[in-house]
C-alpha atoms as a PDB file:
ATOM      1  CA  UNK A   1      65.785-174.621 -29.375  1.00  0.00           C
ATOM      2  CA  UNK A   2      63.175-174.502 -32.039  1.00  0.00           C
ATOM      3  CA  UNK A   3      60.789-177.122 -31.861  1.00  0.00           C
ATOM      4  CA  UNK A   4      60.216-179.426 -35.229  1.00  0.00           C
ATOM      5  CA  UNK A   5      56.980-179.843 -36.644  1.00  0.00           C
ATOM      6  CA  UNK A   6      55.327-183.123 -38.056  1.00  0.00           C
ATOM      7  CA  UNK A   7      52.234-183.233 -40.118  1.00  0.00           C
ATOM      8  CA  UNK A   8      50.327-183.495 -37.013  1.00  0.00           C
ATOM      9  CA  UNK A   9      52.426-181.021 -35.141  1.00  0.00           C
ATOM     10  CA  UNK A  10      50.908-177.707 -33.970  1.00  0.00           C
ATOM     11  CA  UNK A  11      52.339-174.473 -33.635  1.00  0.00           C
ATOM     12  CA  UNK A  12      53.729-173.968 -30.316  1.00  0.00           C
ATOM     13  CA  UNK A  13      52.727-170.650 -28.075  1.00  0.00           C
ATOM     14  CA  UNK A  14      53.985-167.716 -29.673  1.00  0.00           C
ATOM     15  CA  UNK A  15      55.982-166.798 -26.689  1.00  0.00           C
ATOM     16  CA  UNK A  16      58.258-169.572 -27.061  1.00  0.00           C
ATOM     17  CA  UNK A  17      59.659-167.571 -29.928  1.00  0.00           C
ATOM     18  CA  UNK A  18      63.514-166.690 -30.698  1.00  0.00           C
ATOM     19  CA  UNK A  19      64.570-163.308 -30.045  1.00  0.00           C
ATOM     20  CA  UNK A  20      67.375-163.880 -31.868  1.00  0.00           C
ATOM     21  CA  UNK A  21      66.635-164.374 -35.129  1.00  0.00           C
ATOM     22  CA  UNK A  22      63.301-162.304 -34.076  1.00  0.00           C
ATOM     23  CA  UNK A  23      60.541-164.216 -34.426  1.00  0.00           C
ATOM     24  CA  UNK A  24      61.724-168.136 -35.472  1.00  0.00           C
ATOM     25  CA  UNK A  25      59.490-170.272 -33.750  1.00  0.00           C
ATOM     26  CA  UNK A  26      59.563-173.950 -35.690  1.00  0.00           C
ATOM     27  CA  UNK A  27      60.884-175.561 -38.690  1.00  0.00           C
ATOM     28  CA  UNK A  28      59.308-178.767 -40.476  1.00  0.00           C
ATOM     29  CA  UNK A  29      55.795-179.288 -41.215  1.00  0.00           C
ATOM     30  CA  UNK A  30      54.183-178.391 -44.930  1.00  0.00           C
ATOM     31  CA  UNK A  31      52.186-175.148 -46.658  1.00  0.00           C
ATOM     32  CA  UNK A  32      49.429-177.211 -46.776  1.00  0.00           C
ATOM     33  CA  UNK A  33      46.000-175.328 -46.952  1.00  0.00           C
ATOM     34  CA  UNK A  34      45.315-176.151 -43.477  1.00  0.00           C
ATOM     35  CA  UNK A  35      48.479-175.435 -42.026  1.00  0.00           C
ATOM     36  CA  UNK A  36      49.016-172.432 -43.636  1.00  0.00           C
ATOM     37  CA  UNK A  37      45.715-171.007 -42.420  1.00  0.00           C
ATOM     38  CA  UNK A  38      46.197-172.232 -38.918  1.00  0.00           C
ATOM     39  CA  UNK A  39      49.111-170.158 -38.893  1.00  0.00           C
ATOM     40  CA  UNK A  40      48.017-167.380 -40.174  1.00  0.00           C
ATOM     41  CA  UNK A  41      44.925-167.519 -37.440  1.00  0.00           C
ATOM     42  CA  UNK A  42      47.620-167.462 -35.062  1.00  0.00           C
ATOM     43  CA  UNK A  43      50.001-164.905 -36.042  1.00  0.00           C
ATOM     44  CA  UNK A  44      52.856-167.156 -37.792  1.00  0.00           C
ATOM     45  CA  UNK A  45      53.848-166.973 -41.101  1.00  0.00           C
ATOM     46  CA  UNK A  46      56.256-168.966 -43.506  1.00  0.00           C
ATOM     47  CA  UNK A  47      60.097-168.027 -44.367  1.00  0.00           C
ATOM     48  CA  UNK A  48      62.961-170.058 -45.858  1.00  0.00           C
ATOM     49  CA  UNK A  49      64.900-170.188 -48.559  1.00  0.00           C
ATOM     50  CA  UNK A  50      64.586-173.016 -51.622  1.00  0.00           C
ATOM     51  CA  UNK A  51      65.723-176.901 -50.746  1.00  0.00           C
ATOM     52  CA  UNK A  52      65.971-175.480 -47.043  1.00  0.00           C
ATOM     53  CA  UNK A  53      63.518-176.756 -44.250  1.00  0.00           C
ATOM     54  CA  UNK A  54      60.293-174.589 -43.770  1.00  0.00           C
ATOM     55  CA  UNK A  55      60.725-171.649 -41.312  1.00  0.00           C
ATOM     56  CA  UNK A  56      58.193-170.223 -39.263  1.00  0.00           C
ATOM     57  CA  UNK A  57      57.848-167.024 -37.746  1.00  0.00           C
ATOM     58  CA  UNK A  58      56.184-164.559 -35.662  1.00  0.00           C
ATOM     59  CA  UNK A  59      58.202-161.396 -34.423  1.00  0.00           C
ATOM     60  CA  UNK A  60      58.153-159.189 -31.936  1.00  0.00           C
ATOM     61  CA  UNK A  61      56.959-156.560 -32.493  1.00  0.00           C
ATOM     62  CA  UNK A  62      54.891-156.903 -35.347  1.00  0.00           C
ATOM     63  CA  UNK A  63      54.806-154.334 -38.317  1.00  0.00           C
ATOM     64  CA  UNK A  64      51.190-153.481 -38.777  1.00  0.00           C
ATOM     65  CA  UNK A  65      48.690-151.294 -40.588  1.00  0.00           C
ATOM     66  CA  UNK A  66      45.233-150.113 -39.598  1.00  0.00           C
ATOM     67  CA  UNK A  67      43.137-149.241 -42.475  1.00  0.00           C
ATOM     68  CA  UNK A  68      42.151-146.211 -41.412  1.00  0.00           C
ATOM     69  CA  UNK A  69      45.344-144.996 -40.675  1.00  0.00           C
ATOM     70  CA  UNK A  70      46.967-144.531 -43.852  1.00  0.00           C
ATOM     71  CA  UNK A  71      49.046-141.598 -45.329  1.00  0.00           C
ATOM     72  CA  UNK A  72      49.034-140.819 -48.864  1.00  0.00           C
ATOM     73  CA  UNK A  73      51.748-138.056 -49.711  1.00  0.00           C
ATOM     74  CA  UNK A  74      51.229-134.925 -51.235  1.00  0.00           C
ATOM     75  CA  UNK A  75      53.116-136.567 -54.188  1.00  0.00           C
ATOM     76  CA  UNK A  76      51.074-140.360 -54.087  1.00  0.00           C
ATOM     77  CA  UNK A  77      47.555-138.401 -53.851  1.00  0.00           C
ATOM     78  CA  UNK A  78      48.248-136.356 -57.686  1.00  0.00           C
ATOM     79  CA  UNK A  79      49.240-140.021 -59.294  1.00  0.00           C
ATOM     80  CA  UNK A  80      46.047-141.097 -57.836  1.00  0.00           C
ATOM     81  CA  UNK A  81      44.351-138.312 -59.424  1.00  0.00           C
ATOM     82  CA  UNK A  82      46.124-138.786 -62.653  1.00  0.00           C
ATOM     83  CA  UNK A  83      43.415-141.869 -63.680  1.00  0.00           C
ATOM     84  CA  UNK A  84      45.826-143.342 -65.570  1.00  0.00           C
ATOM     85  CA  UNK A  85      45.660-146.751 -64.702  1.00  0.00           C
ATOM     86  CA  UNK A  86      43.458-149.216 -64.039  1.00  0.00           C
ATOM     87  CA  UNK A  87      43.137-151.210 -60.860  1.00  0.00           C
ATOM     88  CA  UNK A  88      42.075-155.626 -61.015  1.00  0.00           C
ATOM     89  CA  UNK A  89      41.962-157.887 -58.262  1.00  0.00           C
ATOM     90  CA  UNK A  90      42.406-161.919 -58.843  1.00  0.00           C
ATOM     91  CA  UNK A  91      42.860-161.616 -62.225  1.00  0.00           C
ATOM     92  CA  UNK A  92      46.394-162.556 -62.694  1.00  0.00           C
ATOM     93  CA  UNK A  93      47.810-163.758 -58.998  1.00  0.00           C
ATOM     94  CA  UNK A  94      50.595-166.021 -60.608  1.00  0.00           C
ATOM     95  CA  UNK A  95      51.696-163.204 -62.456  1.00  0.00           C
ATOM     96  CA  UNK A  96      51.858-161.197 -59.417  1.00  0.00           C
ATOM     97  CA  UNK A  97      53.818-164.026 -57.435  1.00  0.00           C
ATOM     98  CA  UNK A  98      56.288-164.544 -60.227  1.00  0.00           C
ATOM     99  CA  UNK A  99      56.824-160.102 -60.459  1.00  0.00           C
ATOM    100  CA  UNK A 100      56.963-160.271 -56.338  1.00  0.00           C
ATOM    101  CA  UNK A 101      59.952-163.005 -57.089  1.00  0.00           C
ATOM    102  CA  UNK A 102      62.078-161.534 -59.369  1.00  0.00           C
ATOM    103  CA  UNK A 103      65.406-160.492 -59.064  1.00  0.00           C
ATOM    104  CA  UNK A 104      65.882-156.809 -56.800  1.00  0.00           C
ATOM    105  CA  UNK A 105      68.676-154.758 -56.610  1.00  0.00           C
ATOM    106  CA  UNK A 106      71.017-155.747 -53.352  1.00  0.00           C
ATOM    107  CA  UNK A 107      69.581-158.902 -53.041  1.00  0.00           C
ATOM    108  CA  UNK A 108      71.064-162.223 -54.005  1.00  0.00           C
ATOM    109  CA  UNK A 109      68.070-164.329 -53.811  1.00  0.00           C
ATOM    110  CA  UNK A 110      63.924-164.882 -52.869  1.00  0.00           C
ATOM    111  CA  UNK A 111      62.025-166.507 -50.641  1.00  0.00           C
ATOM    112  CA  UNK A 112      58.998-166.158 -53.106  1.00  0.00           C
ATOM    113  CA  UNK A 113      60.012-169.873 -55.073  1.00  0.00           C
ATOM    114  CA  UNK A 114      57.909-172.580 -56.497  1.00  0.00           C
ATOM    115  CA  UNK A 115      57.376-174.528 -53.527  1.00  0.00           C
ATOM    116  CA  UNK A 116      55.830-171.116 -52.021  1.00  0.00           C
ATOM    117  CA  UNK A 117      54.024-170.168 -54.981  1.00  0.00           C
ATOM    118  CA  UNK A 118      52.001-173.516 -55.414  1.00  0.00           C
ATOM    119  CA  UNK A 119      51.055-173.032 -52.050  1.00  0.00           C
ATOM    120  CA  UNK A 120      49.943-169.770 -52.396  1.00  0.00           C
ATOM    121  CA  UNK A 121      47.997-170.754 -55.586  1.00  0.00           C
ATOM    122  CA  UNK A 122      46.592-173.469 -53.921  1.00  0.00           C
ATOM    123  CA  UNK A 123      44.741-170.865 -51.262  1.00  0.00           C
ATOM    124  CA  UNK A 124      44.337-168.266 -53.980  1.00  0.00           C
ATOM    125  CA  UNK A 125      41.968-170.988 -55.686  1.00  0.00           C
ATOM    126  CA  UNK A 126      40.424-171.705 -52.643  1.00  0.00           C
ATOM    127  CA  UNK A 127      39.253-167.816 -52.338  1.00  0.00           C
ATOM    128  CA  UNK A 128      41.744-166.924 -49.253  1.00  0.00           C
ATOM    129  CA  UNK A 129      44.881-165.788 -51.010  1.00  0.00           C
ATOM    130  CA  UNK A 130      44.142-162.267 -53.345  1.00  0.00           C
ATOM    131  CA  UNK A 131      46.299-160.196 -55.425  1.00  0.00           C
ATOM    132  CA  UNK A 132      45.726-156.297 -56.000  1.00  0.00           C
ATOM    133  CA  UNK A 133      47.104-155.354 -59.480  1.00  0.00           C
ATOM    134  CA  UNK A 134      48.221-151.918 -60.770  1.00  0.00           C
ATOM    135  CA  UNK A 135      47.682-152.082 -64.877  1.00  0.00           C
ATOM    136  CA  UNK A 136      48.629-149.379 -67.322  1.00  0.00           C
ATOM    137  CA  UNK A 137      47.720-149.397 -70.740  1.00  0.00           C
ATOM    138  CA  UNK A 138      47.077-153.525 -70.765  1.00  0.00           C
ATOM    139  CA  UNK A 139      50.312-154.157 -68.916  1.00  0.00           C
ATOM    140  CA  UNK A 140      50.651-155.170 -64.990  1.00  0.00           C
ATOM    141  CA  UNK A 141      52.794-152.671 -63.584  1.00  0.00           C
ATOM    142  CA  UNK A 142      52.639-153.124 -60.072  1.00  0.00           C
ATOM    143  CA  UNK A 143      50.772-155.215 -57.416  1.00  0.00           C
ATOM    144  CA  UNK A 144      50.735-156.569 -54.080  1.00  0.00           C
ATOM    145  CA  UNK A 145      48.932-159.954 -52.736  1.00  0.00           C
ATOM    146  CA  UNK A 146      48.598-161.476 -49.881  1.00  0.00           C
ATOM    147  CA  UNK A 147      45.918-163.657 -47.233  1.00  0.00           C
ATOM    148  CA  UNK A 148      42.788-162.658 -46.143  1.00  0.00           C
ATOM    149  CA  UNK A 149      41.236-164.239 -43.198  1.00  0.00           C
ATOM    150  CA  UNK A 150      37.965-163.153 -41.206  1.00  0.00           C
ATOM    151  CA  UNK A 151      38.811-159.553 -41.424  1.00  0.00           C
ATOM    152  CA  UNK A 152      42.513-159.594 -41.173  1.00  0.00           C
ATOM    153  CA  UNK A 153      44.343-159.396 -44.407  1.00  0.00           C
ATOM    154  CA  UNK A 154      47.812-160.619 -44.298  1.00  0.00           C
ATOM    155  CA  UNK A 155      50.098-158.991 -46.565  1.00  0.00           C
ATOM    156  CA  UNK A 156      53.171-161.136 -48.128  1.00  0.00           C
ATOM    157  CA  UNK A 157      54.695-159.099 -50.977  1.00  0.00           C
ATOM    158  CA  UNK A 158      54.626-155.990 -53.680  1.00  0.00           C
ATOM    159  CA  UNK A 159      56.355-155.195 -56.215  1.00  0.00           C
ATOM    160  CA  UNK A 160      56.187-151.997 -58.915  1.00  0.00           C
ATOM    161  CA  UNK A 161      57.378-151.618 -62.401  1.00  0.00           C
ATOM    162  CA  UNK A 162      56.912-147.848 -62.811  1.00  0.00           C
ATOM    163  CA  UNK A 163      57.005-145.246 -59.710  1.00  0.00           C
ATOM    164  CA  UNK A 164      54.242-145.465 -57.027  1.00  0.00           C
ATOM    165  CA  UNK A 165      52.487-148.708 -59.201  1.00  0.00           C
ATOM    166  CA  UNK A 166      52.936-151.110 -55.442  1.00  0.00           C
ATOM    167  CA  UNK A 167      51.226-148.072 -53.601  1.00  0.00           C
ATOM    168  CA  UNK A 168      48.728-147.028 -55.342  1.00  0.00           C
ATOM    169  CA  UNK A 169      47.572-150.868 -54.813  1.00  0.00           C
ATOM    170  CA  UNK A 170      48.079-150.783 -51.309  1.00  0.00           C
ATOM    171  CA  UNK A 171      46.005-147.350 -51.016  1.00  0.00           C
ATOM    172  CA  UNK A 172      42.955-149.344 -52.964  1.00  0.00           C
ATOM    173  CA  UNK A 173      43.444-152.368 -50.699  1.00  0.00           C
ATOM    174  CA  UNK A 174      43.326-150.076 -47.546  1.00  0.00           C
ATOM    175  CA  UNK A 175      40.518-148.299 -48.732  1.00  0.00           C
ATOM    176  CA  UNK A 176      38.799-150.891 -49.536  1.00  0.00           C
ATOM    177  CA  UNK A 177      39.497-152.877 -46.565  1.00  0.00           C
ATOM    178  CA  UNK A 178      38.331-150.084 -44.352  1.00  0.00           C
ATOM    179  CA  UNK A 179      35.149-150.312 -46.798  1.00  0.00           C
ATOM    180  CA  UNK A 180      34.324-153.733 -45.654  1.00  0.00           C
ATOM    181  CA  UNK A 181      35.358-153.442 -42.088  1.00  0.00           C
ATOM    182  CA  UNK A 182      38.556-155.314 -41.994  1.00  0.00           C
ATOM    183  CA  UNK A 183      40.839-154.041 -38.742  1.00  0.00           C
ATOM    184  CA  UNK A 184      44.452-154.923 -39.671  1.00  0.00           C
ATOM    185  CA  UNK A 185      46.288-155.565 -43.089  1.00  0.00           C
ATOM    186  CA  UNK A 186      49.646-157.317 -41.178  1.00  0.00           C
ATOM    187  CA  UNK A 187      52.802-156.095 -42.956  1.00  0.00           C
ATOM    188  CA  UNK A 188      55.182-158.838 -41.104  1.00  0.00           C
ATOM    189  CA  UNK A 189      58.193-156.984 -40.776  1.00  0.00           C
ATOM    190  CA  UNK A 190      59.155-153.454 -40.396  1.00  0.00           C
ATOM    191  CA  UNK A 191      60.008-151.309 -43.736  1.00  0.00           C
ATOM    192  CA  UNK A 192      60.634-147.551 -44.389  1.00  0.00           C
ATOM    193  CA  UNK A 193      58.246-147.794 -47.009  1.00  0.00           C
ATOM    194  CA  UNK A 194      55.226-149.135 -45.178  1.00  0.00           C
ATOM    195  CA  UNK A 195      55.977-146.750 -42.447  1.00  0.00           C
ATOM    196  CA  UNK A 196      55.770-143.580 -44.685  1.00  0.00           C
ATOM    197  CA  UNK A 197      52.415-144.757 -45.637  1.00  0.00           C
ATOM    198  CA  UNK A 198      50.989-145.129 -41.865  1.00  0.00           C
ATOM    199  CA  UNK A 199      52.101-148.663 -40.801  1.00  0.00           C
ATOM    200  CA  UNK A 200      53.455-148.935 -37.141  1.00  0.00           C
ATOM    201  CA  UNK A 201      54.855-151.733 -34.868  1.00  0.00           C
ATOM    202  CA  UNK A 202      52.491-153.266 -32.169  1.00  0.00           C
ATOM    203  CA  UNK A 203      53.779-155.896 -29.362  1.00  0.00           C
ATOM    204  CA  UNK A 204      53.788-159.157 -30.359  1.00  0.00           C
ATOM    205  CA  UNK A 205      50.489-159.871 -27.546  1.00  0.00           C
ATOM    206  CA  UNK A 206      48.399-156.998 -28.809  1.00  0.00           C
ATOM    207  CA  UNK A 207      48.849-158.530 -32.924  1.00  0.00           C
ATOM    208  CA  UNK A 208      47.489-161.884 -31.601  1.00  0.00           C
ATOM    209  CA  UNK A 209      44.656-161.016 -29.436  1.00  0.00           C
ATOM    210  CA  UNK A 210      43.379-158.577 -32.081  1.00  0.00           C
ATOM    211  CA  UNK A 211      43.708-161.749 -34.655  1.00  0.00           C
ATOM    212  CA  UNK A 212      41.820-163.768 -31.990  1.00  0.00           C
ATOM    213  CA  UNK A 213      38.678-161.622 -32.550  1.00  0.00           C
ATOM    214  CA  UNK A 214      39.427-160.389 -36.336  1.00  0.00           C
ATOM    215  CA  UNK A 215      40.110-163.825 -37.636  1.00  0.00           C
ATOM    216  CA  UNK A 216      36.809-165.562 -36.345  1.00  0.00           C
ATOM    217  CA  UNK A 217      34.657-163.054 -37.961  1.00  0.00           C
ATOM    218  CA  UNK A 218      32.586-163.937 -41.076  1.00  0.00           C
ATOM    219  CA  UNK A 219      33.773-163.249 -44.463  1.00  0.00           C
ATOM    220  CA  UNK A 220      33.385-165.526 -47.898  1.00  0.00           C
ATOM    221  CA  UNK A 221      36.218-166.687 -49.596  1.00  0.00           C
ATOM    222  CA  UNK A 222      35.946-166.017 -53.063  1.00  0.00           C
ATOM    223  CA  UNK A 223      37.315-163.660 -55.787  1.00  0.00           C
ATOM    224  CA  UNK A 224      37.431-160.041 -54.801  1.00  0.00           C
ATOM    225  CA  UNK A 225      35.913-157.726 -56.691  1.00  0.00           C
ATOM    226  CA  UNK A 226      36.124-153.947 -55.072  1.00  0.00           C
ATOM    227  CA  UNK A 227      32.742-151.971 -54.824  1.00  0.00           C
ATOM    228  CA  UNK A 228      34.267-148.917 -56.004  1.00  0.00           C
ATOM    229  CA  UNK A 229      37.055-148.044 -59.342  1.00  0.00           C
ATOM    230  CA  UNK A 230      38.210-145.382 -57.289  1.00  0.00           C
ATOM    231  CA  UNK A 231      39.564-144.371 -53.608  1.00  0.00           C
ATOM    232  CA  UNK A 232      37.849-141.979 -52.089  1.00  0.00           C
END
């Protein structure tokens, strides 16, 4: 059994985990602030469907991707070159959200729904929660955003308008997170599309005792800005 979180409930040990559904670990609780960054600290993130009870999760293994190890195709690195775009960060994280939650072909539903965006606002005000936008021509095209904690950054969700527009964020978040000397951006749960571009699974032990060193280390929260318009 799960166990059932109260306000003052924490997390219990990751190992206590399902293995089937991989990865449920508790229901109950709130996306407070404070509980959403404890569980972020700790390798847990929320997932649950609207008017259902909060989920929480932590699989094993865990879909990850080190900075430094991503792959740009032949194909990804001429749009890059192309300059035709123009790349924000924090400047329009709702609208990101509410792109993230739209409707996608073969699905029936999102997770991403108000409940889940107010509390994603609520750390994105706060300086923890970022988006990474994709603009062409005035208009947001594609994006990504996600938590950034210490020097883990903790992806939740992308989304692209036009071909490539969700990658050519990630490669600028990469970059730049190798830039600043972050060692993980977590990618939660294992995709075809993160794995072309250089994310790989890592035991469930390994993801939490590199969070136990990356998430204690320094780091302001407040807008991003990156140092640099373009990837090297």
């Amino acid at each position: 059994m799960i166990r059932t979180l109260f306000s003052d409930t924490p997390f219990p040990p990751l190992e206590q985990a399902l293995i089937e559904p991989n990865g449920l670990l508790a229901a109950g609780g709130d996306l407070s602030p404070e509980r959403l960054i404890s569980a972020y600290r700790q390798g847990i993130f929320p997932w649950f469907n609207q008017g259902e009870v909060i989920l929480w999760w932590s699989p094993n293994p865990r879909m990850v991707l080190f900075p430094q190890e991503l792959k740009v195709s032949r194909s990804l690195h001429k749009t890059l070159k192309k300059n035709h775009y123009q790349i924000r960060t924090d400047s329009a994280f709702a609208q990101v959200m509410q792109a993230c939650a739209a409707p996608r072909e073969k699905q029936t539903g999102t997770w991403i729904h108000p409940e889940m965006v107010a509390a994603y606002t609520a750390l994105h005000q706060r300086g923890i929660a970022h988006s990474v936008e994709t603009w062409v021509d005035g208009a947001l095209v594609g994006g990504l955003y996600g938590v950034a904690i210490g020097k883990a950054f903790f992806g939740e969700s992308m989304f692209s308008r036009v071909p490539d527009a969700s990658k050519i964020a990630l490669v600028y978040l990469a970059r730049q997170l190798e830039h600043r000397g972050y060692g993980l951006i977590d990618c939660q749960m294992k995709t075809a599309h993160l794995m072309s571009m250089g994310a790989r699974e890592i035991p469930r032990s390994r993801f939490s005792e590199l969070l136990s060193g990356l998430t204690v280390q320094s780091e302001q929260n407040r807008k991003w800005h990156f140092d640099f318009t373009r990837p090297e």
